[in-house]
Structure formats: structure tokens, C-alpha cells
N, C-alpha and C. Protein backbone atom coordinates (compact mmCIF):
# COMPACT_ATOMS: atom_id res chain seq x y z
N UNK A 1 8.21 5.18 16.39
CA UNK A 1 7.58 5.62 15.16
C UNK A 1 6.09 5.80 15.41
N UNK A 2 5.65 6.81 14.61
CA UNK A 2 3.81 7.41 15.49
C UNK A 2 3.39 6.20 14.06
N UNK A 3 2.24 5.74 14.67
CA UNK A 3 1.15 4.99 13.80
C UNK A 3 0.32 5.41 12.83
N UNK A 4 0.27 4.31 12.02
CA UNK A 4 -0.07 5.24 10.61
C UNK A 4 -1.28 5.97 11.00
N UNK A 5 -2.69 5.44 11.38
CA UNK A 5 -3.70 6.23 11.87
C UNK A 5 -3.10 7.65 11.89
N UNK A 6 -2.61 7.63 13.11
CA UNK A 6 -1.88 9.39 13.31
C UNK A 6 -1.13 10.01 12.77
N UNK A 7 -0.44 9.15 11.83
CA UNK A 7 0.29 9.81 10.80
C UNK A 7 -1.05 10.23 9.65
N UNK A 8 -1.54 9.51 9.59
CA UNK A 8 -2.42 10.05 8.26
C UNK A 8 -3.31 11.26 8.72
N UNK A 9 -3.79 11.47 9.70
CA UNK A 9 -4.51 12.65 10.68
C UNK A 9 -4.01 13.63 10.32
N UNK A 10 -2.12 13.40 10.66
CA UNK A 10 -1.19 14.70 10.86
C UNK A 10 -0.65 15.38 9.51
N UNK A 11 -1.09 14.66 8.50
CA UNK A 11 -0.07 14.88 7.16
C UNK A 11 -0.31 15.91 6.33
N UNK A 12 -1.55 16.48 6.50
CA UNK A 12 -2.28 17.58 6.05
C UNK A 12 -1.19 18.74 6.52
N UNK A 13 -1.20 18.58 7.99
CA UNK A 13 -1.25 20.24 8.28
C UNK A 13 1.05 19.88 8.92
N UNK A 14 1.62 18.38 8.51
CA UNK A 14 2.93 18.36 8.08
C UNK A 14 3.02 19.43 7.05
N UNK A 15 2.68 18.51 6.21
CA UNK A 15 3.17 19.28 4.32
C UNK A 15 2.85 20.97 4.22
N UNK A 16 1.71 21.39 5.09
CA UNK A 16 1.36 22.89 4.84
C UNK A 16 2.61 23.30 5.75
N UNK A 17 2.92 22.89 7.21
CA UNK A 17 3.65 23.54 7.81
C UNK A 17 5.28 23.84 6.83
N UNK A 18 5.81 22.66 6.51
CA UNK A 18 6.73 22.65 5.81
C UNK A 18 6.68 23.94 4.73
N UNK A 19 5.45 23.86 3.77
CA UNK A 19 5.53 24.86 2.54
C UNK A 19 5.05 26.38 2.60
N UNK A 20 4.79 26.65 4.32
CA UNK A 20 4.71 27.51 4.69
C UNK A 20 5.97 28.40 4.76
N UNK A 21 7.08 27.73 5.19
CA UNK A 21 8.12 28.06 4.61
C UNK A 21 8.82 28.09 3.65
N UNK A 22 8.83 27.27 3.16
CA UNK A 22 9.94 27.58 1.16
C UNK A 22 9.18 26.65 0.34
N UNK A 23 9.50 26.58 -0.55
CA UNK A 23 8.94 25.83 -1.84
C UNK A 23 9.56 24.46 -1.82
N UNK A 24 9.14 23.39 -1.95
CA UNK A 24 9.79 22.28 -2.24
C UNK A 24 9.12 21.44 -2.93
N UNK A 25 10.14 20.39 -3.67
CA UNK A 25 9.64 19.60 -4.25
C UNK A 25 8.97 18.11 -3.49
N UNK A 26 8.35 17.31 -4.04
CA UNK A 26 8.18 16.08 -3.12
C UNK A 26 9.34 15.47 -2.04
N UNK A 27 10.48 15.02 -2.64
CA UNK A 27 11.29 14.27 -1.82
C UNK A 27 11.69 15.46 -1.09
N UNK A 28 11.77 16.62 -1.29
CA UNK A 28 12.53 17.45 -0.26
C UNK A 28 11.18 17.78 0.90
N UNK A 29 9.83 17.50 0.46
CA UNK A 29 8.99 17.56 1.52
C UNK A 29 9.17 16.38 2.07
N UNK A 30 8.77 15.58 2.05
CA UNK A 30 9.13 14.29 3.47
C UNK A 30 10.46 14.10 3.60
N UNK A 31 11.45 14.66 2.89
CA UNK A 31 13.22 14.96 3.98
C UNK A 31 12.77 15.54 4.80
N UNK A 32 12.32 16.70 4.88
CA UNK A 32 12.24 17.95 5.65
C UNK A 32 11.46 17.22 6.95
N UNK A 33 10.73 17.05 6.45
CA UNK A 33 9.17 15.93 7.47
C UNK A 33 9.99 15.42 8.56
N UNK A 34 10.62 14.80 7.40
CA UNK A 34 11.27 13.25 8.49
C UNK A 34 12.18 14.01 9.65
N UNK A 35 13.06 14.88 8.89
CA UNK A 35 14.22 15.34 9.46
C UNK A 35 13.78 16.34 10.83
N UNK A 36 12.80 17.22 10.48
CA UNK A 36 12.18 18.00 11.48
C UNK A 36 11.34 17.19 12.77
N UNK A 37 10.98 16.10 12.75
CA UNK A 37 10.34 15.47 13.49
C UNK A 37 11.29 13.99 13.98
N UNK A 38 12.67 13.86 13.61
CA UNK A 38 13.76 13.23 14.36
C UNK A 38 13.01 11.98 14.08
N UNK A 39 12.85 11.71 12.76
CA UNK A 39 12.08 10.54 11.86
C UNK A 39 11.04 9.59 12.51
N UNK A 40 10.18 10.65 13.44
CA UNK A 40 9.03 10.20 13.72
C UNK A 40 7.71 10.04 12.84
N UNK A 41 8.22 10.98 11.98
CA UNK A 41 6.90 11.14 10.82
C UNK A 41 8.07 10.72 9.29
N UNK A 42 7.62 10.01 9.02
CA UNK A 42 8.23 9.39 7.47
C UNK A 42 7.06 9.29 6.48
N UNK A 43 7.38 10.17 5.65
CA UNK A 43 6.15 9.33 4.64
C UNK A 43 6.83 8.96 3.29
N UNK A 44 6.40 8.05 2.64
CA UNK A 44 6.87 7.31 1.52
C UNK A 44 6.41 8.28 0.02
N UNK A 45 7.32 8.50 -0.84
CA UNK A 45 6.72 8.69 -1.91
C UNK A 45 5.49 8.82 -2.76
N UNK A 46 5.05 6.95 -2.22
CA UNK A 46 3.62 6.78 -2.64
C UNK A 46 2.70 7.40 -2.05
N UNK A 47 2.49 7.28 -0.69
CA UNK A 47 1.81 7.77 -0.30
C UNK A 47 2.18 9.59 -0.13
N UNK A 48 2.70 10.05 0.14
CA UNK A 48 2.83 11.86 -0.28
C UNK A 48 2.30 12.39 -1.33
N UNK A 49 2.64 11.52 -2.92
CA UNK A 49 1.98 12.43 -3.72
C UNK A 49 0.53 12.60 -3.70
N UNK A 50 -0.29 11.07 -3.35
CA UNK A 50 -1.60 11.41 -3.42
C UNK A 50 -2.30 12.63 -2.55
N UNK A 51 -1.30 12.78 -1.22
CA UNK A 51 -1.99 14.15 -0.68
C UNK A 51 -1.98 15.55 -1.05
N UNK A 52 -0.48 15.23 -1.75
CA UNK A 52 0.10 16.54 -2.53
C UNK A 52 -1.28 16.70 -3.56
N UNK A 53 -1.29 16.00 -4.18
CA UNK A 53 -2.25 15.88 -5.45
C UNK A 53 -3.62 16.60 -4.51
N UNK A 54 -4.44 15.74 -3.27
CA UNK A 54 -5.49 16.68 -2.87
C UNK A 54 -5.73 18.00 -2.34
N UNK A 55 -4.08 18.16 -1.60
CA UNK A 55 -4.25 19.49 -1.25
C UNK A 55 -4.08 20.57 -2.63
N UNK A 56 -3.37 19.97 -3.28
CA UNK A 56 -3.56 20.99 -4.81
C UNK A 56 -5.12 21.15 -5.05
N UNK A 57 -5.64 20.33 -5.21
CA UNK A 57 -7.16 20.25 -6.06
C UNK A 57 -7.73 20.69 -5.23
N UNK A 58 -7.39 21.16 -3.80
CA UNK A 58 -8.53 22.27 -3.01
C UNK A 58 -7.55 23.55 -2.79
N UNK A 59 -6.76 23.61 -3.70
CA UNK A 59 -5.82 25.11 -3.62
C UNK A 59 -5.26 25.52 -2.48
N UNK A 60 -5.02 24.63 -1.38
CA UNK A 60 -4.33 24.64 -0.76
C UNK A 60 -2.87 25.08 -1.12
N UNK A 61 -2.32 24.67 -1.79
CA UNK A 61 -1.38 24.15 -2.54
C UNK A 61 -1.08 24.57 -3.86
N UNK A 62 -0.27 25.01 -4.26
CA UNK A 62 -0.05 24.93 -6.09
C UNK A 62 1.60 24.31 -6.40
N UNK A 63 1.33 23.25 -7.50
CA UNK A 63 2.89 23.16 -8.01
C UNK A 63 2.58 23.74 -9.34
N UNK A 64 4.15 23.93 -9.12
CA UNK A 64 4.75 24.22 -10.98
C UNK A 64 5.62 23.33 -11.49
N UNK A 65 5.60 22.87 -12.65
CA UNK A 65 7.46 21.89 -12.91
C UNK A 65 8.22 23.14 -13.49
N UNK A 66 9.32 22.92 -12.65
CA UNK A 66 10.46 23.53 -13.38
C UNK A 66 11.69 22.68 -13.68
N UNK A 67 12.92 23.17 -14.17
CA UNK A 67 13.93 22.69 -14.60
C UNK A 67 14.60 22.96 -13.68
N UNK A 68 15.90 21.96 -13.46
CA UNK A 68 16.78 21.94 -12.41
C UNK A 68 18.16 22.54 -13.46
N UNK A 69 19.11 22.38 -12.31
CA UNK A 69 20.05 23.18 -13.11
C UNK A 69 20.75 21.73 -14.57
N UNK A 70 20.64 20.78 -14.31
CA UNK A 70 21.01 19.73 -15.11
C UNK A 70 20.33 19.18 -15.85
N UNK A 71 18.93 19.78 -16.13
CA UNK A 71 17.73 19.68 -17.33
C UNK A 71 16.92 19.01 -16.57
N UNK A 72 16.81 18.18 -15.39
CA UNK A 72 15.85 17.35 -15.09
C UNK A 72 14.61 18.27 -14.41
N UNK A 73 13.16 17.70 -14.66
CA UNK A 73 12.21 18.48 -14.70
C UNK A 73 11.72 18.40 -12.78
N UNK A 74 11.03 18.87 -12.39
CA UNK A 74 10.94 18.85 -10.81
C UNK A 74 9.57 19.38 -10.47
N UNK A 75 8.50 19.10 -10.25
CA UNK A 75 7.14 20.12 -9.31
C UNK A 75 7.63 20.31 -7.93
N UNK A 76 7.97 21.70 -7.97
CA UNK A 76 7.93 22.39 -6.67
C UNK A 76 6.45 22.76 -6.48
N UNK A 77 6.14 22.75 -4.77
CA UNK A 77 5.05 23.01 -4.27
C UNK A 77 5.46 24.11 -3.59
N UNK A 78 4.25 25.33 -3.38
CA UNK A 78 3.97 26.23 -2.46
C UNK A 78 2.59 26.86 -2.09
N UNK A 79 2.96 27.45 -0.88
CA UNK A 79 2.06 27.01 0.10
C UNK A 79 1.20 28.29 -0.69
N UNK A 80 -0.16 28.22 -0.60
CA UNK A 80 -1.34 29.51 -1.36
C UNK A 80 -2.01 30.35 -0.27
N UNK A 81 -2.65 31.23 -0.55
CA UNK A 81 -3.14 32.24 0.68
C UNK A 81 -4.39 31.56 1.25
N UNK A 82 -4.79 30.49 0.74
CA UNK A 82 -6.12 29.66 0.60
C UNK A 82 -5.54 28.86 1.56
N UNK A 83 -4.34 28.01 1.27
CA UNK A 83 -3.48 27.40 2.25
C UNK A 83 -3.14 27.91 3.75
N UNK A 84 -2.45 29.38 3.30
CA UNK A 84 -2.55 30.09 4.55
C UNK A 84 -3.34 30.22 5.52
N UNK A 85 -4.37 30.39 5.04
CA UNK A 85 -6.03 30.74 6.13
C UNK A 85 -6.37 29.48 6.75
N UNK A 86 -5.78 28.27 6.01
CA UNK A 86 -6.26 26.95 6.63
C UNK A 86 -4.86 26.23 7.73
N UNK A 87 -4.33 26.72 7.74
CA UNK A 87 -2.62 26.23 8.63
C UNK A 87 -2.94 26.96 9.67
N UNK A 88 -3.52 28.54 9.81
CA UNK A 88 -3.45 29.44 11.05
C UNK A 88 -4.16 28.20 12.11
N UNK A 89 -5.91 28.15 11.78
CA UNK A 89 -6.34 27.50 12.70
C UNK A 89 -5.74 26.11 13.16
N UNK A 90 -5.21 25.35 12.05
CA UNK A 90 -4.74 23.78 11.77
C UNK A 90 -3.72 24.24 13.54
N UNK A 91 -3.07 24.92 13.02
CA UNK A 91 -1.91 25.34 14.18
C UNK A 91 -2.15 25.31 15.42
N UNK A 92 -3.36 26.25 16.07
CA UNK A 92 -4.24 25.86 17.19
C UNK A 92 -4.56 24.85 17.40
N UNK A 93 -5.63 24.09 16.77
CA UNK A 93 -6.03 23.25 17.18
C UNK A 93 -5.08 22.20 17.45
N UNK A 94 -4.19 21.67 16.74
CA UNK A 94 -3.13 20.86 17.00
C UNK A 94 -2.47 21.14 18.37
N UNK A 95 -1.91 22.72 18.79
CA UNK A 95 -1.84 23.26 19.62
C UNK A 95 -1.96 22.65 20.99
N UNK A 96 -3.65 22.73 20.84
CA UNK A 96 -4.27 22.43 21.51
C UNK A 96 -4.68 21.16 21.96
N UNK A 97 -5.03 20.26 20.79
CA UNK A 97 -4.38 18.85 21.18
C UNK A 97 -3.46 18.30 21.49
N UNK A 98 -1.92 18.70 21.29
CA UNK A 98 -0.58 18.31 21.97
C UNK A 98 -0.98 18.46 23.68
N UNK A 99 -1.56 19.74 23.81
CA UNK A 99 -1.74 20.12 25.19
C UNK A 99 -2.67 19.48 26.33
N UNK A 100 -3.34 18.93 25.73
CA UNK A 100 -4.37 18.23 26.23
C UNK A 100 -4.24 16.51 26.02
N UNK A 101 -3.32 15.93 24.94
CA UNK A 101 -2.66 14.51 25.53
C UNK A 101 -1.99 14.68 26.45
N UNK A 102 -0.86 15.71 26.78
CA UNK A 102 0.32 15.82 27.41
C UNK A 102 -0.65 15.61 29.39
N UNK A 103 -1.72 16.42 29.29
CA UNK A 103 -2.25 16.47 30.24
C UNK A 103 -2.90 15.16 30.84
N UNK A 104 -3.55 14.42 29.65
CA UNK A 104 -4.16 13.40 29.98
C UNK A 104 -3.00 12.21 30.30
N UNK A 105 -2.02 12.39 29.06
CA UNK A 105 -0.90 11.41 29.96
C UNK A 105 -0.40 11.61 31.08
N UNK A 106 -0.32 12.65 31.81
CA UNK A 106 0.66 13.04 32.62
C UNK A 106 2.48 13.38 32.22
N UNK A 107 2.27 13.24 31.18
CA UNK A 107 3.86 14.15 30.53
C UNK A 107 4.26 15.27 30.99
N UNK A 108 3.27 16.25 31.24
CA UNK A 108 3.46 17.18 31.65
C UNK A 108 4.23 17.30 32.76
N UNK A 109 3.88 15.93 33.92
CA UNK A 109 4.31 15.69 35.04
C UNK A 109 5.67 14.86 35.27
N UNK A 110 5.96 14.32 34.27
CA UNK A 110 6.97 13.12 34.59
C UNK A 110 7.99 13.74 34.63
């Protein structure tokens, strides 16, 4: 399991990657999280919404509530063009840091 430190680093440009693709609601963003990263990255409820909540308030991000098919109410998130412009570079640089632990560990080599 990666450490929270690095989990909290990574969670930004998790949640954009995720809503870069489809719309989801909270729990279906850290399913997705967890599930895509072979539950190396987990994040809890509590802690998700408060980021959800900041990346909204810098428009990263927008939810809406809608209705599910059985009346219950839901905020889906998706990803904004404001969002967009900030994931391209996020992508590199991350990129680029995978590439450069891998090197310093010697992963590359083993």
C-alpha cells in the first residue's frame, strides 16, 4: 500500500485522470481509483470529498446532483476544460517522475 504522504501528492491528478474519462459520482471515483491501481491507491470517503470539494472551487471540476433511477439523489463529477489544461501537464510531469524513481531505484534494471 503507497503511503499516505504519496497518496496525498497523487490524488489531485488520480481523480482528474479518472474524470477525464466519464462522469462519476464519489464512491464510483475511488472504486475506479482503487480498482485501476490493483488497490494501491484507496481513498476513504472522508477524505475524497474534501478534494472533490477543492478541485470544484478551482473549476477544475464541476458536480451536478442528479437522480438515480430509484429517486436517490447522487453528485456526479466531470472533468472541465480548466481541468483539462491542468491533467495535460500533471501527465508529464508525473511521467516524468515515474521515470526518474524507476532510474534511481534501479527497477528499470532488475
Amino acid at each position: 500500500m503507497i503511503v499516505s504522504k504519496i497518496k496525498r501528492g497523487s490524488a489531485e491528478f488520480a481523480i482528474l485522470s479518472v474524470l477525464a474519462e466519464e462522469r462519476l459520482y464519489g464512491y464510483q471515483i475511488a472504486r475506479t481509483i482503487a480498482e485501476r491501481t490493483g488497490g494501491e491507491l484507496r481513498f476513504t470517503l472522508a477524505s475524497l470529498y474534501p478534494m472533490l470539494y477543492a478541485l470544484e472551487k478551482r473549476a477544475w471540476i464541476a458536480g451536478a446532483w442528479e437522480r438515480t433511477g430509484g429517486g436517490r439523489k447522487r453528485r456526479y463529477y466531470r472533468l472541465t476544460a480548466a481541468g483539462r489544461r491542468q491533467l495535460a501537464p500533471m501527465r508529464r510531469q508525473w511521467a516524468g517522475f515515474f521515470r526518474a524513481i524507476q532510474r534511481l531505484s534501479g527497477a528499470a534494471h532488475a
